[in-house]
Structure formats: structure tokens, C-alpha cells
Protein backbone atom coordinates (compact mmCIF):
# COMPACT_ATOMS: atom_id res chain seq x y z
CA UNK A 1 29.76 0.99 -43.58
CA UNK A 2 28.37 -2.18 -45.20
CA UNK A 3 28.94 -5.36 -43.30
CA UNK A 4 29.93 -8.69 -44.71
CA UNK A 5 31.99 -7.18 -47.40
CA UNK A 6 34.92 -9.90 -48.19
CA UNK A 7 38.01 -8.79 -48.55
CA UNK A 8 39.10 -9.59 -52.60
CA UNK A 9 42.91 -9.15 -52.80
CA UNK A 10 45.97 -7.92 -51.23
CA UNK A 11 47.06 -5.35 -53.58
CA UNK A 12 50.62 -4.27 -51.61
CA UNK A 13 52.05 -4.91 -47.97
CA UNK A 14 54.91 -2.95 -46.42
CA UNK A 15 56.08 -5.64 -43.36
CA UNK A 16 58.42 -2.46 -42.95
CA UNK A 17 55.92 -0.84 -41.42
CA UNK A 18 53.28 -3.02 -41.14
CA UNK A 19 51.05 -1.41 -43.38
CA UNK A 20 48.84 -3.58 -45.97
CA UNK A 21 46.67 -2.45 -49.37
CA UNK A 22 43.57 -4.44 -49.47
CA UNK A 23 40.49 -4.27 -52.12
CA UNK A 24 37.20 -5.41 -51.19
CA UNK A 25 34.50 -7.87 -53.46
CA UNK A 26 32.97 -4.11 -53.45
CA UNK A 27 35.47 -1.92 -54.86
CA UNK A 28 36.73 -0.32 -52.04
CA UNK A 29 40.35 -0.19 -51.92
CA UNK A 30 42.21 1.26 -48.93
CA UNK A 31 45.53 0.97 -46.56
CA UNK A 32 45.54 -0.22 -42.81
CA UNK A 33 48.03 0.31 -40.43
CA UNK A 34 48.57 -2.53 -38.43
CA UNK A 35 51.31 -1.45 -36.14
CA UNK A 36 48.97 -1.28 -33.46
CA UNK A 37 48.93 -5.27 -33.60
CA UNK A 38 52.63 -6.04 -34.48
CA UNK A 39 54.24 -3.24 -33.33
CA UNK A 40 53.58 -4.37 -29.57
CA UNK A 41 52.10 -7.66 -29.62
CA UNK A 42 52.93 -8.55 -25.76
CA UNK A 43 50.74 -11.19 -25.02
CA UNK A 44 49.62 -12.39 -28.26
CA UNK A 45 51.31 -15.68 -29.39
CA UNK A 46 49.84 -15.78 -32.64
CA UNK A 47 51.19 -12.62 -33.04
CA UNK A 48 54.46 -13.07 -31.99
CA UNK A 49 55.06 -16.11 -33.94
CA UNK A 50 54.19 -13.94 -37.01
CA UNK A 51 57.06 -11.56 -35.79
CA UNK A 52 59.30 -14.11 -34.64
CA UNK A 53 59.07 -16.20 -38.13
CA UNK A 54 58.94 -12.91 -40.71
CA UNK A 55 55.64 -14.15 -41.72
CA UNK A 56 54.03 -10.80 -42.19
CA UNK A 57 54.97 -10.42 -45.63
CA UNK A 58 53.17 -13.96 -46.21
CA UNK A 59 49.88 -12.85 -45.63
CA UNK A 60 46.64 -14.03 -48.20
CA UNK A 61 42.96 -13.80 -48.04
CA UNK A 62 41.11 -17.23 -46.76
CA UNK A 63 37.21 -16.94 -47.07
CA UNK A 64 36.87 -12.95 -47.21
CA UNK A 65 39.39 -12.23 -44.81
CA UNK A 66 43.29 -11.39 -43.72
CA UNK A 67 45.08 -14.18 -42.94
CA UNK A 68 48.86 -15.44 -41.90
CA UNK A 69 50.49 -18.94 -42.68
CA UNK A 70 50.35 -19.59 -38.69
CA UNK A 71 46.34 -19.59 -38.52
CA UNK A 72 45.50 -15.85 -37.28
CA UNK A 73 43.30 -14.47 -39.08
CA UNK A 74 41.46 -10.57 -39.26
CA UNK A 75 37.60 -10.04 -39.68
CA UNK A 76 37.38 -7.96 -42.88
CA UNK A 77 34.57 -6.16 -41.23
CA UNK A 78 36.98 -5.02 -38.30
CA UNK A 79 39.86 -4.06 -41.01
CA UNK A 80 37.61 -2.04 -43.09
CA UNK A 81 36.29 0.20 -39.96
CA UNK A 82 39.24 0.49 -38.81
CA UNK A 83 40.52 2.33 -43.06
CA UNK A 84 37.08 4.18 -43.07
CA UNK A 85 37.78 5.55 -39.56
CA UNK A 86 40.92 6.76 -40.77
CA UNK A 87 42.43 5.59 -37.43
CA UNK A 88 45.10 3.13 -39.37
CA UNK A 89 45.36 5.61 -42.50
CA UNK A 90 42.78 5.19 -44.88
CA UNK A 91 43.79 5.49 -48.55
């Protein structure tokens, strides 16, 4: 995996099941599961505000990477290993 690969555009989300498309400045295009985050946030307060205000439909790319209205924020680096490893269903 190349770092430092931005994250271009959000192609589809499913807040359903917290699943969201993404395409990279490179090409690659692929789904991540994010239900490991939002499905049990516990202690997270960024994440629970998310939850709490159905914000994760809302999400947009700031400076390469995933981002929510409420300042949290993904590495695109961390997002993309996490579609290549096929552990949050790659597409």
C-alpha cells in the first residue's frame, strides 16, 4: 500500500449500516465498514455526537481525508488499510 494517498470523493454512504464508498487521488475505489467505530462508540464523544446528531450521512473530504460536520476526522492512510485488508469489506 502507498502512503499519502488523499482520499478524492465520497462516491456513496449507507449511515444504515455505516458503510461508506470512497475513491482515492489514485484511482482506487473501495467500501469500508465502519461499524466497528459507530456501531459501539462507548467512550468516544466525537463519536457519539455523530450518532446522537444523525451526522453520519453528512460526511465530506477536508484535505485528503474523511471528515464529519462535528470536527472528527479519519486518516485516509488508516481507511485505505483497513479496504485493502479486507477487514471492513473491500470493494
Amino acid at each position: 500500500m502507498k502512503l499519502g494517498t488523499a482520499i478524492k470523493r465520497i462516491v456513496k454512504v449507507n449511515p444504515e449500516q455505516f458503510r461508506i464508498r470512497l475513491q482515492y487521488t489514485d484511482g482506487f475505489q473501495g467500501e469500508v465498514d465502519l461499524s466497528f467505530l459507530f456501531g459501539a462508540p462507548k467512550s468516544k464523544p466525537l463519536v457519539l455526537e455523530i450518532l446522537r446528531g444523525d451526522l453520519f450521512g453528512r460526511c465530506f473530504i477536508e484535505s485528503g481525508a474523511l471528515a464529519w460536520p462535528n470536527g472528527y476526522e479519519l486518516c485516509p492512510d488508516a481507511v485505505r488499510q483497513w479496504i485493502e485488508q479486507g477487514k471492513h469489506r473491500a470493494a
